[in-house]
Protein backbone atom coordinates (compact mmCIF):
# COMPACT_ATOMS: atom_id res chain seq x y z
CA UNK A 1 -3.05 -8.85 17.38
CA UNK A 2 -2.86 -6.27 14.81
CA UNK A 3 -6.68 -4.68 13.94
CA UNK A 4 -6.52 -2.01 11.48
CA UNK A 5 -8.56 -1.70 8.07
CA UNK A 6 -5.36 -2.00 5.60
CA UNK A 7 -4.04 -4.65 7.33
CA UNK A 8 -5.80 -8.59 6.36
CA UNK A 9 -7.22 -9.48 9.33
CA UNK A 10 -6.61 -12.96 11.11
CA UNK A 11 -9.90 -14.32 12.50
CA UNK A 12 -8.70 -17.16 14.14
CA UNK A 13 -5.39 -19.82 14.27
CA UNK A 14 -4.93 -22.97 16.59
CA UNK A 15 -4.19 -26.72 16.59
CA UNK A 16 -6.05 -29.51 15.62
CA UNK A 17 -6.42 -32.43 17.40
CA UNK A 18 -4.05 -34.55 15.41
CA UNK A 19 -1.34 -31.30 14.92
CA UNK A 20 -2.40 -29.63 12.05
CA UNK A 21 -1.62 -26.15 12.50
CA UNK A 22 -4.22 -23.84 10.65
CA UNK A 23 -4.59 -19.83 10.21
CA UNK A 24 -8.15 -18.46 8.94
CA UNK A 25 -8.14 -15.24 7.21
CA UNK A 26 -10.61 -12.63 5.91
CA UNK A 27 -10.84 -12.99 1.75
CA UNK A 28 -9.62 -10.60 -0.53
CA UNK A 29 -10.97 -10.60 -3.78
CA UNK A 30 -9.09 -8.17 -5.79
CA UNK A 31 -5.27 -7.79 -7.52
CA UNK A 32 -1.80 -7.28 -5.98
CA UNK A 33 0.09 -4.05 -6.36
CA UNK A 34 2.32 -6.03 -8.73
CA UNK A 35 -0.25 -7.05 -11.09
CA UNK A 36 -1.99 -3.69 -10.65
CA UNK A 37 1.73 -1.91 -11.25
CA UNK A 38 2.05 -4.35 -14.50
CA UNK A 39 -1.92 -3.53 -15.74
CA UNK A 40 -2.31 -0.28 -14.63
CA UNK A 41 1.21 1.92 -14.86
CA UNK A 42 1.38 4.43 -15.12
CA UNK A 43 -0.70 5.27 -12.12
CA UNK A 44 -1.56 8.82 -11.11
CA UNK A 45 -0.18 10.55 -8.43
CA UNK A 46 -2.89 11.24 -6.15
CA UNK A 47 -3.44 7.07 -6.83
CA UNK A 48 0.11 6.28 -6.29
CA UNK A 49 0.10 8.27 -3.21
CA UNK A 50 -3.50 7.25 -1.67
CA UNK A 51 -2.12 3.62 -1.90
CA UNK A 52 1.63 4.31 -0.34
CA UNK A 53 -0.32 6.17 2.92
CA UNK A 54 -2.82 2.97 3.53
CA UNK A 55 0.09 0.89 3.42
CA UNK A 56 1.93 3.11 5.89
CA UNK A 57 -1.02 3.65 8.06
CA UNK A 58 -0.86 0.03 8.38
CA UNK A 59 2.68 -0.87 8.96
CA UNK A 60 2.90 2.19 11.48
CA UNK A 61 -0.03 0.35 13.76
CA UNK A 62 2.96 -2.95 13.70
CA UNK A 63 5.38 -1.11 14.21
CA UNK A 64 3.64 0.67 17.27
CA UNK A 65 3.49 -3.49 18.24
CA UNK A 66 7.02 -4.21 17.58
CA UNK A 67 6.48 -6.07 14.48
CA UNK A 68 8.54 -5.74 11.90
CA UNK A 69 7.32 -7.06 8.38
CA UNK A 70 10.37 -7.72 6.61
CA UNK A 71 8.95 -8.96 3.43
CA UNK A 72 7.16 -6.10 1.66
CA UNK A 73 6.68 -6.26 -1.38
CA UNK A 74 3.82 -5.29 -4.29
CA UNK A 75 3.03 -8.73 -4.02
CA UNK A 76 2.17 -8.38 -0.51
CA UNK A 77 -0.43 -5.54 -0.44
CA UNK A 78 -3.30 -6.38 -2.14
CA UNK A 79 -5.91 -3.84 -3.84
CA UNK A 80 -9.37 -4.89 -3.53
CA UNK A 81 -11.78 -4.53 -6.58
CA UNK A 82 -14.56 -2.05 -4.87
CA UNK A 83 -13.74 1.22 -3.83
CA UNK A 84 -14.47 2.89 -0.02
CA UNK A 85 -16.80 5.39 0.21
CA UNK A 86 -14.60 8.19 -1.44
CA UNK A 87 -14.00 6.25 -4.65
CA UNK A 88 -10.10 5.55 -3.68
CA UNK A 89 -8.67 1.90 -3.44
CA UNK A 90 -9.37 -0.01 -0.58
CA UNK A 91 -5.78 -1.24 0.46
CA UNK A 92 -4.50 -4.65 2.58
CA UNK A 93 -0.71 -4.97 3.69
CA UNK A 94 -0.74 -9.20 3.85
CA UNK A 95 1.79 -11.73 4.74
CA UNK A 96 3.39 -10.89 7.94
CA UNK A 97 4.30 -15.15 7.56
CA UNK A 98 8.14 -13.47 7.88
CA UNK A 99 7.62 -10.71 11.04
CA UNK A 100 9.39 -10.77 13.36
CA UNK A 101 8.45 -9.30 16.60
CA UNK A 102 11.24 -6.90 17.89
CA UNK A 103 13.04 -8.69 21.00
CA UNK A 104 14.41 -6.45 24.11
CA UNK A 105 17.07 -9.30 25.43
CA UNK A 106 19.38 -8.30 22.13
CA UNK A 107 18.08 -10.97 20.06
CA UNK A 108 18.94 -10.40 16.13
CA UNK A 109 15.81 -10.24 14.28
CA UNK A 110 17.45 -10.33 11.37
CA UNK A 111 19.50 -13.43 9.71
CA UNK A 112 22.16 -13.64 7.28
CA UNK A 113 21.85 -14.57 3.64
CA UNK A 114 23.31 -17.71 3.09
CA UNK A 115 21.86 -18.78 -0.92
CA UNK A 116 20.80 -17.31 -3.60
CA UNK A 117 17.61 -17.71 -5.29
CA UNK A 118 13.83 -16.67 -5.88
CA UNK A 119 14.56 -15.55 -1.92
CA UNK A 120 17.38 -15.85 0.52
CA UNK A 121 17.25 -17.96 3.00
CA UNK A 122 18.89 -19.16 6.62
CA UNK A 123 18.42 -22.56 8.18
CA UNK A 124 15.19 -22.68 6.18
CA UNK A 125 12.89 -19.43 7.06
CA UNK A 126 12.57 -16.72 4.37
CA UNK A 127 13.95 -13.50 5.85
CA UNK A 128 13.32 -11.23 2.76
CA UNK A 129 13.29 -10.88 -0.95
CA UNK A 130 16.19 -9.23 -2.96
CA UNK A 131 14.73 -6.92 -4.86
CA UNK A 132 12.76 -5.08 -2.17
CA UNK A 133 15.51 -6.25 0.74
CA UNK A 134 17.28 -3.28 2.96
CA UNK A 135 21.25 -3.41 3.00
CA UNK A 136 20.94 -3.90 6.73
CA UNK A 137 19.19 -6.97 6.21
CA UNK A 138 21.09 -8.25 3.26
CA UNK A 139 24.05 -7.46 5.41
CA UNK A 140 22.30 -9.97 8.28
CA UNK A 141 22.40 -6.88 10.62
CA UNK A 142 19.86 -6.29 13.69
CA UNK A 143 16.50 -4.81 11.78
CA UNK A 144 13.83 -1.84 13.15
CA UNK A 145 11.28 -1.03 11.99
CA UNK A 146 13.54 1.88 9.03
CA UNK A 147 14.09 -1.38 7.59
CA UNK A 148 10.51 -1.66 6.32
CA UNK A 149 10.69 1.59 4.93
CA UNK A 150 13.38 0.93 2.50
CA UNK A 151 11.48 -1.60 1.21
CA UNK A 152 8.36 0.89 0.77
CA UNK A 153 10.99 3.35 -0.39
CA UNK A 154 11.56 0.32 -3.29
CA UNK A 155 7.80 -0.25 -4.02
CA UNK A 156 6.89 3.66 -4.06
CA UNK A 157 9.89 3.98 -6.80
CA UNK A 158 8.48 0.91 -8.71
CA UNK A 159 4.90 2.85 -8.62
CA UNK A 160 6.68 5.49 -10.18
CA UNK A 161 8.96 4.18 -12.89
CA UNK A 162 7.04 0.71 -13.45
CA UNK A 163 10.18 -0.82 -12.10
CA UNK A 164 12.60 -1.65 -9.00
CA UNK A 165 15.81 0.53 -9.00
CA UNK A 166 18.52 -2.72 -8.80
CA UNK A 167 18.03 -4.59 -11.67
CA UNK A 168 20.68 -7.95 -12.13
CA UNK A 169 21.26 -11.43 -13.37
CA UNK A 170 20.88 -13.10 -10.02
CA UNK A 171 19.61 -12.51 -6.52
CA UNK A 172 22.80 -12.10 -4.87
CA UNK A 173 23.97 -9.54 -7.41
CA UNK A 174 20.77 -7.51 -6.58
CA UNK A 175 21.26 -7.86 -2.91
CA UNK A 176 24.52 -6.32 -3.13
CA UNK A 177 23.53 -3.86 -5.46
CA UNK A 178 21.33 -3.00 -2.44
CA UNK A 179 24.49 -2.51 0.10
CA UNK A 180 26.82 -0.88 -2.99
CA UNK A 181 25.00 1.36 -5.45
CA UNK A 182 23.31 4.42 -5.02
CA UNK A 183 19.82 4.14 -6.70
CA UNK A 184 19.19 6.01 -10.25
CA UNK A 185 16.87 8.81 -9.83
CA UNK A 186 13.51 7.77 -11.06
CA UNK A 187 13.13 10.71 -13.27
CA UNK A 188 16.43 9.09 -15.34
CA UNK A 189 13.63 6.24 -16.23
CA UNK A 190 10.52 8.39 -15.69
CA UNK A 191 11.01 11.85 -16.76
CA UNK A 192 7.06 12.79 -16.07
CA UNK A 193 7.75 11.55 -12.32
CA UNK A 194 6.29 13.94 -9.28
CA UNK A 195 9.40 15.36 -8.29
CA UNK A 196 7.94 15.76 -4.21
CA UNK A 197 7.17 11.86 -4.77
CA UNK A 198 10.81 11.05 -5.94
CA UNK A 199 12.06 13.34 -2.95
CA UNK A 200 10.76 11.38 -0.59
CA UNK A 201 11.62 7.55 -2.42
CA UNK A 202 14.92 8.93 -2.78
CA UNK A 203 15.15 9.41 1.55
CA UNK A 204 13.06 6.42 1.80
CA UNK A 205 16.42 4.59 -0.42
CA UNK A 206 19.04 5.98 1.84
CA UNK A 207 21.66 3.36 2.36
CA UNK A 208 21.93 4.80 5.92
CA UNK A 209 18.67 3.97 8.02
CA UNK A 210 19.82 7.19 10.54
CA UNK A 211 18.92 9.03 7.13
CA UNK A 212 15.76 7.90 6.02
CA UNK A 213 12.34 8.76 7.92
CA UNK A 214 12.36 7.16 11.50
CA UNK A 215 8.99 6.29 11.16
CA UNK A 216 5.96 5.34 9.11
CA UNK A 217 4.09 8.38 10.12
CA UNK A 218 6.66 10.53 9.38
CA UNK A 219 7.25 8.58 5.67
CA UNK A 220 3.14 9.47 5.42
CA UNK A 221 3.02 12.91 6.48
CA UNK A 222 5.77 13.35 4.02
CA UNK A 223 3.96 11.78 0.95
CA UNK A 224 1.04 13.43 1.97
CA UNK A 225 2.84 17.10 1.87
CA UNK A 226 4.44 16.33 -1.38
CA UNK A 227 0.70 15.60 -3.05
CA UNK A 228 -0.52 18.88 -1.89
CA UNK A 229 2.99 20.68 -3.14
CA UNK A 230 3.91 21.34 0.53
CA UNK A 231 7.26 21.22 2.20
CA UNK A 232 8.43 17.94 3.44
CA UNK A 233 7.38 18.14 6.99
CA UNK A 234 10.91 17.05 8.14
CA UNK A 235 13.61 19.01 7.41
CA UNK A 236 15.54 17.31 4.68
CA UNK A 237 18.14 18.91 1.72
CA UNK A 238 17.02 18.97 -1.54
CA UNK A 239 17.61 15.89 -3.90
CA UNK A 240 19.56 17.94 -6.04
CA UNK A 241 22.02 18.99 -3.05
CA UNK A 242 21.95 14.93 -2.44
CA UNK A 243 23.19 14.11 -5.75
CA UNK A 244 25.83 16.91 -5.68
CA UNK A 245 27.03 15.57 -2.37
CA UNK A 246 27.45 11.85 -3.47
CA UNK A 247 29.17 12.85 -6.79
């Protein structure tokens, strides 16, 4: 169902005869955004945000669906090795193997954490991974579609400080990190970091989804103001007055 050009496009699924289930994909020949983060940070910031507003562009189109990713993750958007005709990545969001499509009947599309490990998992399916999880999902709440953008709020700080924000021995310790602990700001890692980029992580991060952007467009007009050194398009206090606030 979803058809947009930074999403991987599924060209056709079914059964065969004796039950093998099968999904055929386009091919991607190119890197993640993890191994590109690892190779290529730091990035610039027109790269950094050329990347984040493909990925949005995407995302918004399933969340338009109801679809609700719930895993993303560098790993999960791939960079392709040519360029479109403007010489800027060419940009996939993969792996919607976790979505879930939002119900109407009050049907939780999240599930709670029950182990720890290289993901968390309940009665089997993968519902998320730590470092990139939301603390309404680690908390096993009902997700929307703000959920997502925490997690893009994670990858856009790990494009800018070449790292996640919850760093910890285990899983679980992450994962409550991610309900507990404000994040750092990434210029206290990154001190060359676009301050109009780390505004908007920083609302992306919020631990309350009522306070982060509503909506992937709005996350993308507001990473596109803060590359051309406009105002955030929603009105929003400063970081600073954020920090002063929490404190």
């Amino acid at each position: 169902r979803l058809d947009h050009p930074n999403s991987m496009r599924v060209i056709e699924f079914g059964e065969e005869p004796d039950g093998l289930l099968y999904i055929a994909m386009e091919y991607l020949e190119g890197r993640d955004l993890y191994k590109v983060i690892h190779e290529d940070w730091p990035l610039t910031e027109p790269r950094i945000a050329d990347v984040m507003m493909k990925a949005l562009a995407a995302i918004a189109v399933a969340h338009d669906m109801g679809v609700i990713h719930r895993d993303l993750k560098p790993e999960n958007i791939m960079i392709l090795n040519r360029k479109d005709d403007e010489g800027h990545d060419i940009v996939k969001v993969c792996d919607f193997g976790i979505a879930k499509i939002t119900e109407k009947d009050g049907e939780d599309p999240g599930a709670a954490p029950k182990t720890a490990g290289a993901k968390l998992t309940t009665a089997g399916l993968v519902v998320g991974t730590p470092e990139y999880m939301s603390p309404e999902q680690a908390r096993g709440e009902k997700l929307d579609a703000r959920s997502d953008l925490y997690s893009m709020g994670i990858i856009l700080y790990q494009l800018l400080t070449g790292r996640t924000p919850f760093l910890a021995d285990t899983a679980l310790a992450v994962v409550l990190k991610h309900i507990t602990e404000p994040p750092e700001p990434p210029r206290s890692i990154y001190p060359g970091v676009h301050q109009g980029l780390e505004a908007v992580c920083m609302r992306a991060l919020s631990k309350a989804k009522e306070e982060r952007f509503q909506s992937a467009r709005d996350m993308r007009a507001a990473i596109k103001a803060a590359i051309e050194g406009r105002p955030m398009p929603i009105d929003w206090p400063p970081f600073e007055v954020r920090l002063a606030v929490r404190r």
